[in-house]
Protein backbone atom coordinates (compact mmCIF):
# COMPACT_ATOMS: atom_id res chain seq x y z
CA UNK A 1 128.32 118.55 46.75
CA UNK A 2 127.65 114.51 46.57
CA UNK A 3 124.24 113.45 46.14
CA UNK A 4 124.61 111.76 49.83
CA UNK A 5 125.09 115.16 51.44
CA UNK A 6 122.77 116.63 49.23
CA UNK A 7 119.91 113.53 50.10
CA UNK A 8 120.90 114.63 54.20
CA UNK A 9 119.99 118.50 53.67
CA UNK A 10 116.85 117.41 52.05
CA UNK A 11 115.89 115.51 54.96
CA UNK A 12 116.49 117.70 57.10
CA UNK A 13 113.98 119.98 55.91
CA UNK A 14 111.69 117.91 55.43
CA UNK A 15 108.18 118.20 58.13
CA UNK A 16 108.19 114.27 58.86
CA UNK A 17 104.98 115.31 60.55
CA UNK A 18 103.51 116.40 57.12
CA UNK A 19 100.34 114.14 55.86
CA UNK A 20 102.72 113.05 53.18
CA UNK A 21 105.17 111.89 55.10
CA UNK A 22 103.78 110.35 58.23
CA UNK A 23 104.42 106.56 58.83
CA UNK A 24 101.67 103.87 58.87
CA UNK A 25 100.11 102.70 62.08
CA UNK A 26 102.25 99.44 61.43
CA UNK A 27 105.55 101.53 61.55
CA UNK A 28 103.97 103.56 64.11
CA UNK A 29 103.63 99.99 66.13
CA UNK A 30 107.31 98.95 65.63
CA UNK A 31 108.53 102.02 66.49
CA UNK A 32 106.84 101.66 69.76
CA UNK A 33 107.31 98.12 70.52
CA UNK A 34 111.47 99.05 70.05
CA UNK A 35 111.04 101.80 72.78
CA UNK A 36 108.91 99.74 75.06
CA UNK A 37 111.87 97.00 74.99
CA UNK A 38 114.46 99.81 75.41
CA UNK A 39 112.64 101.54 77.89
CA UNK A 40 112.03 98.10 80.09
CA UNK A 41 115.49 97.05 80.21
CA UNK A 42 116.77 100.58 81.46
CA UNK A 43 113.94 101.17 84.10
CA UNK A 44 113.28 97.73 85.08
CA UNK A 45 116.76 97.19 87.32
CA UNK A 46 115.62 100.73 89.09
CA UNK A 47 112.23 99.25 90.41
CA UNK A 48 113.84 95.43 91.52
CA UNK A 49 116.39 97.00 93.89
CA UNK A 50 113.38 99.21 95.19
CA UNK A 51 111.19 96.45 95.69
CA UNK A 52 114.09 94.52 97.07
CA UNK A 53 114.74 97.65 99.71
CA UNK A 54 111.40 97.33 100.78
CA UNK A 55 111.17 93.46 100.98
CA UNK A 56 113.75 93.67 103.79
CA UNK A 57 112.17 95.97 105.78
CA UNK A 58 108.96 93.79 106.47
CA UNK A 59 108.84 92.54 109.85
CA UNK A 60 107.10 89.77 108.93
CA UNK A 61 105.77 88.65 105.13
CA UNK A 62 102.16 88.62 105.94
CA UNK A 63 102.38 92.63 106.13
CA UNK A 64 102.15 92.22 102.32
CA UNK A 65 100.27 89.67 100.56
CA UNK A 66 101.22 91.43 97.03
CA UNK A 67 103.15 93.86 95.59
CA UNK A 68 103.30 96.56 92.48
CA UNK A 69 105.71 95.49 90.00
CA UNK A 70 106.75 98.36 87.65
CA UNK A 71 109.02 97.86 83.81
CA UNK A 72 108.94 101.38 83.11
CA UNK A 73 105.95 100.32 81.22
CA UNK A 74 103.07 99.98 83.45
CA UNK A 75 102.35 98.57 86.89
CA UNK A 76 101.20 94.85 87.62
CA UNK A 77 100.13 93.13 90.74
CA UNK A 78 102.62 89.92 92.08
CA UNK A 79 102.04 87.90 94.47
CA UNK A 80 104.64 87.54 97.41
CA UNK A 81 103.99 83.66 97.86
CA UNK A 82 107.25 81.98 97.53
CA UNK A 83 104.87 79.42 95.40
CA UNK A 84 104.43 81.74 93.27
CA UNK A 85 107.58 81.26 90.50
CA UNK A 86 107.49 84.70 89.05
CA UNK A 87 107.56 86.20 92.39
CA UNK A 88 110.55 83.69 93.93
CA UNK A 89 113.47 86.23 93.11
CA UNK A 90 112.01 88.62 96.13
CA UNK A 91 112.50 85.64 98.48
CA UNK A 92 116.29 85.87 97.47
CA UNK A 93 118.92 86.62 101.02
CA UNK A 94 120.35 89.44 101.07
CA UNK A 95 120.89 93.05 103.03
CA UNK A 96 121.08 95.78 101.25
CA UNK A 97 122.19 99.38 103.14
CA UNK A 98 120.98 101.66 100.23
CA UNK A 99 120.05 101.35 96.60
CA UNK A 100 123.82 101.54 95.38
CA UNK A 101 124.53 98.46 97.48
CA UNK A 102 121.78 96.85 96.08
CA UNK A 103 123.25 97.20 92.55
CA UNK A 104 126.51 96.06 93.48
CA UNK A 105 125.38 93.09 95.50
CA UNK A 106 122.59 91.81 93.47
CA UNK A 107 124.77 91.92 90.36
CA UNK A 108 127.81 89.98 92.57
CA UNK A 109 125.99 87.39 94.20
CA UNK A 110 122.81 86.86 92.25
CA UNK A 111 124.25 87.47 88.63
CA UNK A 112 123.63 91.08 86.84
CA UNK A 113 120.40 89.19 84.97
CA UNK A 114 118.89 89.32 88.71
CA UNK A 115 118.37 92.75 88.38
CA UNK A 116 115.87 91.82 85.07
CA UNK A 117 114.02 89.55 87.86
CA UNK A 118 110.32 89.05 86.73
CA UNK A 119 110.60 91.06 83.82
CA UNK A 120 109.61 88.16 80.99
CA UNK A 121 106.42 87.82 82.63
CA UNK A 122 104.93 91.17 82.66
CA UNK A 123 106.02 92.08 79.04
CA UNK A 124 103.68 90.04 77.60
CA UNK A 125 101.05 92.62 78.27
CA UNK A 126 103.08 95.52 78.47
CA UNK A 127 104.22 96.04 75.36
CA UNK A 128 101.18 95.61 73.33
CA UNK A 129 99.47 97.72 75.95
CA UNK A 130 102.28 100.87 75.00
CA UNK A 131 101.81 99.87 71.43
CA UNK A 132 97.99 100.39 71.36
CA UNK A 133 98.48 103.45 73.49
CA UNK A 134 101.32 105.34 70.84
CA UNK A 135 99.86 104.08 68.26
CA UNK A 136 96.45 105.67 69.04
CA UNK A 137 97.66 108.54 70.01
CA UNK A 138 99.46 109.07 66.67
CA UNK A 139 96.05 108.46 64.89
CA UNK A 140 94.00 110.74 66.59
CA UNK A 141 96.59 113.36 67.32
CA UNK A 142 96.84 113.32 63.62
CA UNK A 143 93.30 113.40 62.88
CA UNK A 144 92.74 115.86 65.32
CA UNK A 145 95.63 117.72 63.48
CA UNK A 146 93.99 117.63 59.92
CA UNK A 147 90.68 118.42 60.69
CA UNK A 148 91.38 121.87 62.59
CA UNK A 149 94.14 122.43 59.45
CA UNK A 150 91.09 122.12 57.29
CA UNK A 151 88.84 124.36 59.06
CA UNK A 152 91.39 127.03 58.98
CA UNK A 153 91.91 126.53 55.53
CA UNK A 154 88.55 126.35 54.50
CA UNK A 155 87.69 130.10 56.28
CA UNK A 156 90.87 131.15 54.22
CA UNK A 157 93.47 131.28 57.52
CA UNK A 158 96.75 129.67 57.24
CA UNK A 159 97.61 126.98 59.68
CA UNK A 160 100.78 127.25 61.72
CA UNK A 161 103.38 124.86 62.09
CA UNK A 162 103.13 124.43 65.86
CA UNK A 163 100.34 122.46 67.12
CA UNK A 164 97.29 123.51 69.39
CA UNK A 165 98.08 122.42 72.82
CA UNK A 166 94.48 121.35 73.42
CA UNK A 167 95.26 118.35 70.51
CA UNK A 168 98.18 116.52 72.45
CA UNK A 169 96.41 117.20 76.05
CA UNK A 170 92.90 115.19 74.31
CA UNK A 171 94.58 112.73 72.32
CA UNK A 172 96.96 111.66 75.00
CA UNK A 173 93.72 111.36 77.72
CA UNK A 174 91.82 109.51 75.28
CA UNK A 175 94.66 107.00 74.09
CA UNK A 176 95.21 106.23 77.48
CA UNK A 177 91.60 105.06 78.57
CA UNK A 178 91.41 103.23 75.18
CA UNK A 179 94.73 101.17 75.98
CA UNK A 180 93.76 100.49 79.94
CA UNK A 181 90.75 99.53 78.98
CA UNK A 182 91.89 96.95 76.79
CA UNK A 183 94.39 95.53 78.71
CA UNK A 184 92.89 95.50 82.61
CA UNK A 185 90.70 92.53 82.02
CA UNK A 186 93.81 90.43 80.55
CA UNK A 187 95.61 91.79 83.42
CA UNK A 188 92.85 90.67 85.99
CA UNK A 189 93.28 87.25 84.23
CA UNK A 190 96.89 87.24 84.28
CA UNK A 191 97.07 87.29 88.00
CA UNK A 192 94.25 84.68 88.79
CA UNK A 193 96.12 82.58 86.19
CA UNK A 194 99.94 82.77 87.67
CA UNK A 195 99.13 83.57 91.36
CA UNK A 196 95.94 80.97 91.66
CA UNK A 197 97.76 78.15 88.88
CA UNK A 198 94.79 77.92 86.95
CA UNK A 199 95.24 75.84 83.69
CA UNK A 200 93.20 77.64 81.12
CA UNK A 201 89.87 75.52 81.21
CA UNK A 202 89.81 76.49 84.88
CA UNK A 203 90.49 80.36 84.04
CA UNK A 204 87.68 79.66 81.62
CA UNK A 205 85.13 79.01 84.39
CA UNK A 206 86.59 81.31 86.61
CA UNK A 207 85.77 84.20 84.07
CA UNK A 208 82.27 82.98 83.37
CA UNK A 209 81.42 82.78 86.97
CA UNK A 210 82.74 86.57 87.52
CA UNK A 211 80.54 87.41 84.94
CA UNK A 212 77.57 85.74 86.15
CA UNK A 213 78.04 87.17 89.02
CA UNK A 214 78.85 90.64 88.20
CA UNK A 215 78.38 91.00 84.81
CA UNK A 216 80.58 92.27 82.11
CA UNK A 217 81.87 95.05 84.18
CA UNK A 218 83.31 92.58 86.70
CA UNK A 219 86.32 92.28 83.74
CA UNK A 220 87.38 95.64 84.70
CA UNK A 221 87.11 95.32 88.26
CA UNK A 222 90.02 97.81 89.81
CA UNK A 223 89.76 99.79 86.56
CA UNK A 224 89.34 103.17 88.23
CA UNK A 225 92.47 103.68 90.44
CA UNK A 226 94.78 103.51 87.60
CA UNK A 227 92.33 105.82 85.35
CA UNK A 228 92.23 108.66 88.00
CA UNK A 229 95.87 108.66 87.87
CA UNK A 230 97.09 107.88 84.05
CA UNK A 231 94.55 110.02 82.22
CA UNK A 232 95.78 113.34 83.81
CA UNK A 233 99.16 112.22 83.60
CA UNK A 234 98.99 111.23 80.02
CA UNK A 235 96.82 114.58 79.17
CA UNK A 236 99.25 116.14 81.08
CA UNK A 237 102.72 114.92 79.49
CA UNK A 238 101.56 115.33 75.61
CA UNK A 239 100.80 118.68 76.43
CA UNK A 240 104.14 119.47 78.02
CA UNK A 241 105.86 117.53 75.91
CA UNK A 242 104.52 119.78 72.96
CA UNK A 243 105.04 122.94 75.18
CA UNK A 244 108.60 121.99 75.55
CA UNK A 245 108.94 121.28 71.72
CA UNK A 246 107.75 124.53 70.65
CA UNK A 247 109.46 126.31 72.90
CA UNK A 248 112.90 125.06 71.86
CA UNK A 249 111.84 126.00 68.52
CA UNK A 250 110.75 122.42 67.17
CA UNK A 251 107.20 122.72 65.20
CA UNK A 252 105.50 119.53 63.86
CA UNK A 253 109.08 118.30 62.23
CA UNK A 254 110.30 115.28 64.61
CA UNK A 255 112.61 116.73 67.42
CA UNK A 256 116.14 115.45 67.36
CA UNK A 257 116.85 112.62 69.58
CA UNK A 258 118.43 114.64 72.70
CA UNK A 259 115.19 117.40 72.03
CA UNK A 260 113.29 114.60 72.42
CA UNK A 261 114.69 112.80 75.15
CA UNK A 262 115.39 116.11 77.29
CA UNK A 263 111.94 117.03 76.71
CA UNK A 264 110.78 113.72 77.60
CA UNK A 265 112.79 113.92 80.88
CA UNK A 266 110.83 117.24 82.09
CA UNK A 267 107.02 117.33 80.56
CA UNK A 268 107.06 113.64 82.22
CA UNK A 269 108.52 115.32 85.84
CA UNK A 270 106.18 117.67 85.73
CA UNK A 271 103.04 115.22 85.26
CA UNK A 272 104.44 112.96 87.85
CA UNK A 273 104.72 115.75 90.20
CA UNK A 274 101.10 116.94 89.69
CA UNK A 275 99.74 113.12 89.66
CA UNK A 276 101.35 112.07 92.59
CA UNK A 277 98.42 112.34 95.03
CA UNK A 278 96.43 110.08 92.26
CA UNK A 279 99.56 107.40 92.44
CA UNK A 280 99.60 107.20 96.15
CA UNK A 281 95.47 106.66 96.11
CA UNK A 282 95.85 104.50 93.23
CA UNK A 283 98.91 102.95 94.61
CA UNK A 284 96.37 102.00 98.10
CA UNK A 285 93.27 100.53 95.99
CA UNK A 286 95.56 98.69 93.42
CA UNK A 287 97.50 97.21 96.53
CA UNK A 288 94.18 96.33 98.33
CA UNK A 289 91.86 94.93 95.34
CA UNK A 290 95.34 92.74 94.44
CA UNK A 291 95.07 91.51 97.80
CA UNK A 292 91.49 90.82 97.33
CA UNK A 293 91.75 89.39 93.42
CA UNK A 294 95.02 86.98 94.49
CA UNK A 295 93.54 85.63 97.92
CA UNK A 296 90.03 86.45 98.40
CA UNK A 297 87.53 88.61 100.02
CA UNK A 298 88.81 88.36 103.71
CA UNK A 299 88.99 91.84 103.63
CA UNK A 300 86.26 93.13 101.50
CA UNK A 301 84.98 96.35 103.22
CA UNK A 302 88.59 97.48 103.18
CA UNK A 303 88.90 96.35 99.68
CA UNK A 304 85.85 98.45 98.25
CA UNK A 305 86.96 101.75 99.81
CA UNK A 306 86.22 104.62 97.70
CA UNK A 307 89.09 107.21 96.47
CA UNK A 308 87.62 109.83 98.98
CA UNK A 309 87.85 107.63 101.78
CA UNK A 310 90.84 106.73 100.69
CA UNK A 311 92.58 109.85 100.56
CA UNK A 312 90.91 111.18 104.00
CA UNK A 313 92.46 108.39 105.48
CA UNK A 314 95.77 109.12 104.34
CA UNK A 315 95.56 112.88 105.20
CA UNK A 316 94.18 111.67 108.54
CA UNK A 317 97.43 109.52 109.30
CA UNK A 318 99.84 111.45 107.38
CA UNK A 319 98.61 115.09 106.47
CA UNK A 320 98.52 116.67 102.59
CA UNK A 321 102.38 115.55 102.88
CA UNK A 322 100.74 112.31 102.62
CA UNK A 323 99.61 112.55 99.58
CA UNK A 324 103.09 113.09 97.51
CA UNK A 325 104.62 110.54 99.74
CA UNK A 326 107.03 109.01 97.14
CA UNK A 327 107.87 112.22 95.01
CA UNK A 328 111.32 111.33 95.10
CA UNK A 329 111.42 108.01 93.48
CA UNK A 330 109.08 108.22 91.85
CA UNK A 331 110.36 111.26 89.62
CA UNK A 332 113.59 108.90 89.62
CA UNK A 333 111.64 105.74 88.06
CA UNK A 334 109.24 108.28 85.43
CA UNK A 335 111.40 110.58 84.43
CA UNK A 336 113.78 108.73 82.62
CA UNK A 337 111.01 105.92 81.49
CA UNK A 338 109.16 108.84 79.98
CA UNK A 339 112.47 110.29 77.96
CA UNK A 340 113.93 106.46 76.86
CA UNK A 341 110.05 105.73 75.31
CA UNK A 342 109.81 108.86 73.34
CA UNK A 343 113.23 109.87 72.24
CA UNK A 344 113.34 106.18 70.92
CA UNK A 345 109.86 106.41 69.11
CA UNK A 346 110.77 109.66 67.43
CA UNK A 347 113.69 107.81 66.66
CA UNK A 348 111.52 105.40 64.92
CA UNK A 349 109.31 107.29 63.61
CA UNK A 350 111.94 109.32 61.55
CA UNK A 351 113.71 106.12 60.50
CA UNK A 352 110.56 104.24 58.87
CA UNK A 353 109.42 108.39 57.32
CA UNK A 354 112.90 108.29 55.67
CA UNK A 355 112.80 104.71 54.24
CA UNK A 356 109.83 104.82 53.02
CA UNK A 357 110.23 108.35 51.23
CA UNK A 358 113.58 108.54 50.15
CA UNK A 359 113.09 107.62 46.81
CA UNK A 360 110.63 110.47 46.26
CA UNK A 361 113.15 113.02 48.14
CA UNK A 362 116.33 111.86 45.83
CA UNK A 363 114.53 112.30 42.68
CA UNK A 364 113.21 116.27 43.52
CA UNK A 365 114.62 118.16 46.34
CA UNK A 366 111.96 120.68 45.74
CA UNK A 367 109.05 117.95 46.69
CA UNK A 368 109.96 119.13 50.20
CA UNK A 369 109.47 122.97 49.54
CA UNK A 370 105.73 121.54 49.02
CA UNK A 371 103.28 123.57 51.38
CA UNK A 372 102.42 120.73 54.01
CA UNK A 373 98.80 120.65 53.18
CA UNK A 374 99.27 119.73 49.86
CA UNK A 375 98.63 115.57 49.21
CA UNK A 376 101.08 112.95 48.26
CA UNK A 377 99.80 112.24 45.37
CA UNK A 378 99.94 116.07 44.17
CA UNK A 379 103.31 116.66 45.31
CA UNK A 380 104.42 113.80 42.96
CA UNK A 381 102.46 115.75 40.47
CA UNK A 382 104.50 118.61 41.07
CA UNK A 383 107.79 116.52 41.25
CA UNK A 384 106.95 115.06 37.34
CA UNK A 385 106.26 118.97 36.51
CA UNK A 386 109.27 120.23 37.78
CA UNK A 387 111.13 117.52 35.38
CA UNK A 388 109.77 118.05 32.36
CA UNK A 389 110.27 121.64 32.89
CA UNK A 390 106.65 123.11 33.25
């Protein structure tokens, strides 16, 4: 058997979810930078030709002051001002009789780039956004991880291999607060600054008189909406998504890309489904406090609505089928954003385990027979044993 066949059984055995073989926060980062790219030129083209569908059925333009862009990443208020340049492509002629026309015609007349429209833009905050959010995840997923392994230990059980369900479900619902947190002030500025043309002395005033006037908290003004609705979802995917893994017989060693992907596909399905009443609300306020942020408070009672009053309206006008308006393409857009980002950041994260331990795993297949709560350090201890024969 060659030592390069050998090297890929090794590996394959291997728990690449094992303390001494997880990858630093830094890898952890570039894996999930890679799938945010990946995942926002796949998803992206489905939400233009959406947007552009919709843009055509407006009677008139002043039915929508702003819309919801989506990458695949997160959402972002635009402005529909044709003086607004990021927002000029929705201004573009054209009729479109269905979304498979709107590929083919967008990609004839307007160039196949068009259907990347406003894309550049919007990156800048959604990638480190989805970096912060996998990255903590990772960290306290594996923190979680270790400390329950430890109790067990210490009370003389031995851990299993598959993970607690109630690990994924808390890490995911606190890594996604931490990461909306962070970004929804830039975000607030973002839009002043490219809707309103504010050079960045004048975004500098305009952020010390928001605070003046309402404080600190007034950075995460519109906050809310998009917690109600990505905290279950996220608590709700990681779980699945863990579920799934077990279930197809994948314990804490990284799932193989299709595992991942299919797995991806469904556990994010199923939190869409069950979070859909939270989008449409969220979907209302965002669209309303945009509308608000981008042109003023002509409309301010509206604007402040509460998500009660918000969702009694819309069961008022529209019943409890009201609420999941949008199932449909929504499952379209999520489903396959959810299994590009983590089939490509397992991916990753088996790449950068593997380069940085194959050195250890070529000189002693046994290292990996190791039990997993073992450290690094000690295994290598084990690894000079084994050589000189004691």
């Amino acid at each position: 058997m060659s030592k390069k066949d050998t090297t890929s059984e090794v590996s394959m055995g291997i728990d690449y979810d094992d303390p001494a073989y997880r990858i630093s926060p830094l890898q952890q980062a570039a894996a999930s930078c890679t799938g945010a790219l990946i995942t926002s030129l796949f998803v992206t083209p489905l939400d233009v030709v959406k947007i552009r569908l919709q843009s055509q059925q407006k009677i008139s333009k002043s039915q929508s002051k702003c819309f919801l862009y989506c990458n695949g990443l997160m959402d972002h208020f635009c402005s529909c001002s044709p003086d607004d340049p990021n927002s000029r492509w929705l201004q573009r002629p054209g009729h479109f009789n269905g979304t498979i026309d709107a590929f083919i015609k967008i990609s004839r007349t307007e160039g196949i780039s068009s259907l990347w429209s406003g894309l550049s833009p919007t990156l800048v905050l959604a990638i480190p956004a989805t970096i912060v959010y996998f990255v903590t995840y990772e960290q306290l997923k594996n923190h979680l991880k270790d400390d329950h392994r430890d109790k067990l230990l210490k009370i003389g059980q031995i851990p299993s291999k598959q993970t607690p369900l109630w690990i994924p479900l808390l890490s995911g619902a606190c890594a996604r607060v931490i990461s909306v947190s962070l970004v929804s002030p830039l975000e607030l500025f973002r839009t002043k600054m490219q809707s309103q043309k504010l050079s960045y002395y004048e975004m500098n005033l305009a952020v010390k008189a928001l605070i003046k006037q309402d404080g600190l908290r007034g950075l995460w003004k519109g906050i809310f909406p998009t917690l109600y609705r990505d905290v279950p979802f996220s608590a709700i995917y990681w779980m699945n998504y863990e579920s799934i893994k077990s279930l197809m017989g994948v314990t804490d060693s990284h799932p193989s890309f299709w595992i991942s992907f299919f797995a991806g596909a469904i556990s994010g399905s199923i939190a869409a489904s069950i979070t859909t009443p939270f989008d449409v609300v969220k979907t209302h306020q965002q669209i309303e406090f945009g509308e608000k942020n981008l042109y003023g408070a002509g409309n301010k009672a509206k604007a402040n609505r509460s998500t009660i009053e918000v969702i009694r309206e819309i069961r008022a006008g529209h019943g409890t089928r009201g609420l999941f308006a949008g199932l449909a393409p929504r499952l379209i857009k999520v489903a396959p954003a959810c299994a590009i980002m983590i089939s490509t950041f397992e991916y990753g994260k088996v790449f950068f385990s593997k380069w940085t331990n194959q050195p250890m795993d070529q000189l002693d297949p046994d290292i990996s027979s190791t039990p997993s709560f073992v450290s690094k350090d000690d295994r290598k201890s084990v690894m000079i044993g084994n050589k000189i024969g004691i």
